[in-house]
C-alpha atoms as a PDB file:
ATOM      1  CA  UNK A   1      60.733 123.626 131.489  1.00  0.00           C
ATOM      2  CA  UNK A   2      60.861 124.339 127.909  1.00  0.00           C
ATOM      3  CA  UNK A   3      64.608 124.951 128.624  1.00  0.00           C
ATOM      4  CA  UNK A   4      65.515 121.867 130.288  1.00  0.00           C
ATOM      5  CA  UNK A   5      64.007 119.828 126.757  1.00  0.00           C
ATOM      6  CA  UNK A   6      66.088 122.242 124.455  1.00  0.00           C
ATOM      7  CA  UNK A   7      68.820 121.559 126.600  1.00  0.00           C
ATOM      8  CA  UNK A   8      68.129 117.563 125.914  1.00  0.00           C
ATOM      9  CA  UNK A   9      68.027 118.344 122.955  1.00  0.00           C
ATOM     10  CA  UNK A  10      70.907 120.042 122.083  1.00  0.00           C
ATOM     11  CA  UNK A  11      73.046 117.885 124.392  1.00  0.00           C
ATOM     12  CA  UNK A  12      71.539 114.680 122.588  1.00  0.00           C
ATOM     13  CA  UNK A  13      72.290 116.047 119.127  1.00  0.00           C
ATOM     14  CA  UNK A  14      75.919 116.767 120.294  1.00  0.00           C
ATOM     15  CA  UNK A  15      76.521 113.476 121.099  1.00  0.00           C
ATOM     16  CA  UNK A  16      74.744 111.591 117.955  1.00  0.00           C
ATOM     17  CA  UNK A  17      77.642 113.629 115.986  1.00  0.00           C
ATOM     18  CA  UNK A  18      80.340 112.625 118.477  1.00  0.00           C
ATOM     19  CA  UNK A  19      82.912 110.263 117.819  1.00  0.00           C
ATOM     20  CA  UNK A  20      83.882 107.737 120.755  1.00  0.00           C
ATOM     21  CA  UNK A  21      87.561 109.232 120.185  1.00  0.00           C
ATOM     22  CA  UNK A  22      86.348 112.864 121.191  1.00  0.00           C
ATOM     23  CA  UNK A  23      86.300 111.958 124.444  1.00  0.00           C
ATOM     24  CA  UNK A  24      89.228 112.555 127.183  1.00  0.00           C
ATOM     25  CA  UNK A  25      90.693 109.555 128.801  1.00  0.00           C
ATOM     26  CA  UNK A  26      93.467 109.274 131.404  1.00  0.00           C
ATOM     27  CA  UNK A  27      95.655 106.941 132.869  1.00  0.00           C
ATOM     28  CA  UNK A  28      94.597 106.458 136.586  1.00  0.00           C
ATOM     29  CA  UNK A  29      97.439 105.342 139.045  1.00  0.00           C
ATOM     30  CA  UNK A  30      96.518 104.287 142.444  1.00  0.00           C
ATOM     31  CA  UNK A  31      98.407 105.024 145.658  1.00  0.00           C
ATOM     32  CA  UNK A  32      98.268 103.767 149.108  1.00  0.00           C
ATOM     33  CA  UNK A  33      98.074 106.366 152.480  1.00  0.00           C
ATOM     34  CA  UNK A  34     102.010 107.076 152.476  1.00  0.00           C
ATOM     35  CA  UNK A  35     102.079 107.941 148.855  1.00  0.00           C
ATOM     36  CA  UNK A  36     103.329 104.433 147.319  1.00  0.00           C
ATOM     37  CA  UNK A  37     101.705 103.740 143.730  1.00  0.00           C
ATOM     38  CA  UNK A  38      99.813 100.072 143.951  1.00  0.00           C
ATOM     39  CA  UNK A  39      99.678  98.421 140.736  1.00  0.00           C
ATOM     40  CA  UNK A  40      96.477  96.542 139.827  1.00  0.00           C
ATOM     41  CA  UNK A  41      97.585  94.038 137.854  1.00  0.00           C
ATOM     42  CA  UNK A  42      96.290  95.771 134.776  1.00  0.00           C
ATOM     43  CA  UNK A  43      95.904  99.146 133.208  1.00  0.00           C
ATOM     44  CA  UNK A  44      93.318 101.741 134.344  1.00  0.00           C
ATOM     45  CA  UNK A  45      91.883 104.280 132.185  1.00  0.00           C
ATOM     46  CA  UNK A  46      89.468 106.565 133.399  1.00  0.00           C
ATOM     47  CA  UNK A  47      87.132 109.007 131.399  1.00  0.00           C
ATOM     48  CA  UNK A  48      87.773 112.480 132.694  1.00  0.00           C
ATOM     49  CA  UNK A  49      84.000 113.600 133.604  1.00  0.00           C
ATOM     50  CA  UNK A  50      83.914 116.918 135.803  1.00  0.00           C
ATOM     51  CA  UNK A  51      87.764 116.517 135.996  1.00  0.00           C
ATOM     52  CA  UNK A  52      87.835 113.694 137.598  1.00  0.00           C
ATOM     53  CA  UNK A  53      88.276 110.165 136.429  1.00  0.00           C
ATOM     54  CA  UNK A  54      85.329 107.375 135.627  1.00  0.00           C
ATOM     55  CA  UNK A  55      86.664 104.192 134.900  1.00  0.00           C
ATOM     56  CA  UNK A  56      83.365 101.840 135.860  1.00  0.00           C
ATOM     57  CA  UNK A  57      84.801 100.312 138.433  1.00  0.00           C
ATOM     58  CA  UNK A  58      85.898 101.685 142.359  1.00  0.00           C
ATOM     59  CA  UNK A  59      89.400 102.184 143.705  1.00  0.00           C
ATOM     60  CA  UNK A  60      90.233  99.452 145.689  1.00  0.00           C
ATOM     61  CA  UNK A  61      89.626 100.440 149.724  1.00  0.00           C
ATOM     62  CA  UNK A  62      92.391 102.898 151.331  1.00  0.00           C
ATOM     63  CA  UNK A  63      93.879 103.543 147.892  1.00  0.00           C
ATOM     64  CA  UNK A  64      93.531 107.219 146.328  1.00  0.00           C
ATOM     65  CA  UNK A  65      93.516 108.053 142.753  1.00  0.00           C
ATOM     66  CA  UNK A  66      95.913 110.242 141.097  1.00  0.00           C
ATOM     67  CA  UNK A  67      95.423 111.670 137.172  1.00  0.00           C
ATOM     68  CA  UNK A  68      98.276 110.461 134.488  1.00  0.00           C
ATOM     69  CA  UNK A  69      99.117 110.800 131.005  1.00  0.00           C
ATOM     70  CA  UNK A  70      96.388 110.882 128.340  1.00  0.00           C
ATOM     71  CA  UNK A  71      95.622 107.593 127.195  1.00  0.00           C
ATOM     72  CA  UNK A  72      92.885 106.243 124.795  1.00  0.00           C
ATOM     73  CA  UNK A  73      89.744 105.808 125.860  1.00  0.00           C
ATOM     74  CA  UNK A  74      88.434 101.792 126.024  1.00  0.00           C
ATOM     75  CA  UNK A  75      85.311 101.848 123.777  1.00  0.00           C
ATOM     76  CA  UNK A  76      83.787  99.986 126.556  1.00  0.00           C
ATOM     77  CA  UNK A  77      83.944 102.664 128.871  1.00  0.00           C
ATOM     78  CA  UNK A  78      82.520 105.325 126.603  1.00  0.00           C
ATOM     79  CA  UNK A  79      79.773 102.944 125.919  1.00  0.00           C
ATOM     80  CA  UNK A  80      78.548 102.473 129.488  1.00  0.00           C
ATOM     81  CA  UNK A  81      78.681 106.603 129.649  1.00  0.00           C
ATOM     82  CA  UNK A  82      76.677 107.156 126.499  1.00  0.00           C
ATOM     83  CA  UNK A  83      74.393 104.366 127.429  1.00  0.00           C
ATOM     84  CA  UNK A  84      73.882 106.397 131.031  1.00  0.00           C
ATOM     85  CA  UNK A  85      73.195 109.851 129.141  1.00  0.00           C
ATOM     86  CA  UNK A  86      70.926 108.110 126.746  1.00  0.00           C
ATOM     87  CA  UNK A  87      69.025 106.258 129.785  1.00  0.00           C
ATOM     88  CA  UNK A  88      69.243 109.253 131.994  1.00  0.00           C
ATOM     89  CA  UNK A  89      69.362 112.656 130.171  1.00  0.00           C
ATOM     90  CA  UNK A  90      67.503 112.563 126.837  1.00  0.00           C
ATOM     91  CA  UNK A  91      64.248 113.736 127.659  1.00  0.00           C
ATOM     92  CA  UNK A  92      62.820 115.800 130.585  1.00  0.00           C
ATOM     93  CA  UNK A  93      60.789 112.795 132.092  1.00  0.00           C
ATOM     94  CA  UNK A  94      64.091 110.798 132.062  1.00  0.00           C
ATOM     95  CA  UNK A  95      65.910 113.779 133.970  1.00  0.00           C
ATOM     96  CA  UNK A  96      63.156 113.589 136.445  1.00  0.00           C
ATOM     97  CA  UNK A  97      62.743 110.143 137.035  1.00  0.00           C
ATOM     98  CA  UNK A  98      66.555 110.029 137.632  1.00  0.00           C
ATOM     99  CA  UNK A  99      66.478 112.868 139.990  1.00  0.00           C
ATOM    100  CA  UNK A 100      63.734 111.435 142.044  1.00  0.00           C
ATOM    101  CA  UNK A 101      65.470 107.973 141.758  1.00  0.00           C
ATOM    102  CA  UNK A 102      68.760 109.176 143.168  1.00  0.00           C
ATOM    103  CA  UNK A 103      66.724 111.502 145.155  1.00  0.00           C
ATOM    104  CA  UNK A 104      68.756 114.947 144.325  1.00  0.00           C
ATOM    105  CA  UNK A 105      67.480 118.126 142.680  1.00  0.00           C
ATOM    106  CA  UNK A 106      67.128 118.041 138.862  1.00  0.00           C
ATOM    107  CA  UNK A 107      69.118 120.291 138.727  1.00  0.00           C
ATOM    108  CA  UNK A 108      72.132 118.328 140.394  1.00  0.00           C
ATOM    109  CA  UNK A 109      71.095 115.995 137.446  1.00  0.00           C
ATOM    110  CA  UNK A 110      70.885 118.405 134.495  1.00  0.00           C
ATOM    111  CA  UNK A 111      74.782 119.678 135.723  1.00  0.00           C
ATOM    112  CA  UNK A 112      75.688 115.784 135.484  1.00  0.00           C
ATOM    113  CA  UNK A 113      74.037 115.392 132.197  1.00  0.00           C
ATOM    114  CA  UNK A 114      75.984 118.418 131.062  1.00  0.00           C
ATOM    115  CA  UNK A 115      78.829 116.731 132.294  1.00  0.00           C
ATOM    116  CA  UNK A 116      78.386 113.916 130.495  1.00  0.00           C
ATOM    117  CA  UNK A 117      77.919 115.564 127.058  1.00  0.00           C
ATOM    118  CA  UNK A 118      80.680 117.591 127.360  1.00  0.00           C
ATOM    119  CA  UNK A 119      83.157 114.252 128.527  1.00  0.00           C
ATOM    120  CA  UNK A 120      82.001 112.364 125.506  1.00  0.00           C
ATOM    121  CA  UNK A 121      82.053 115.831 122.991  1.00  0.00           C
ATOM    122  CA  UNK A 122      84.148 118.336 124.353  1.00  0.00           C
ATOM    123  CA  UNK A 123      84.909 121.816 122.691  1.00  0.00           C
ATOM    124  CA  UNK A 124      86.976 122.609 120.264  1.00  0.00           C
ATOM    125  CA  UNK A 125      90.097 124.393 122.150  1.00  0.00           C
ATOM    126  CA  UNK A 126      90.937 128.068 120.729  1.00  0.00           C
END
């Protein structure tokens, strides 16, 4: 277990050093079954976690999502991420209560929290 706390850690000290701009944000556009694009109403911006998209709120029913052009991410939406690692991936008894509360292995949970701290820091590309 001593692992899983360095891990914490580490991950933890990443993100008190990353900026809210180091994260990756996309433009999401929405499309119905036969391939149309549906427009919202608004933009959507999603922060690319896992590659895929989080944007804090859930496609409208039958639509999919499809990945656009970079866009900047809404300091809003970084917020609610970093306030989810801080909540749910800081310490080992945070990691666990989250596992047993969304009752998966901690390990599912310590690959999301990885997740996490590499969508809000990622590495520098070579």
């Amino acid at each position: 277990m001593r692992i899983a706390a360095a891990l914490a850690l580490l991950l933890g000290a990443a993100l008190l050093s990353a900026p809210a701009s180091a994260a990756h944000c996309v433009k999401v556009i929405y499309k119905d079954k036969d391939g149309k694009v549906v427009d919202p109403g608004f933009p959507v911006v999603g922060l690319m976690l896992a590659g895929k998209p989080v944007m804090g709120l859930l496609a409208p029913a039958g639509l999919s999502e499809v990945i656009g052009e970079d866009a900047e991410c809404p300091k809003e939406l970084v917020a609610k991420v970093e306030e989810l690692f801080n909540a749910s991936c800081v310490s080992e008894d945070s990691r666990k209560l989250t596992a047993t509360a969304s009752k998966v292995d901690i390990s599912r949970v310590n690959q999301r929290c990885g997740d996490m701290a590499e969508a809000l820091k990622p590495r520098e590309q070579k």
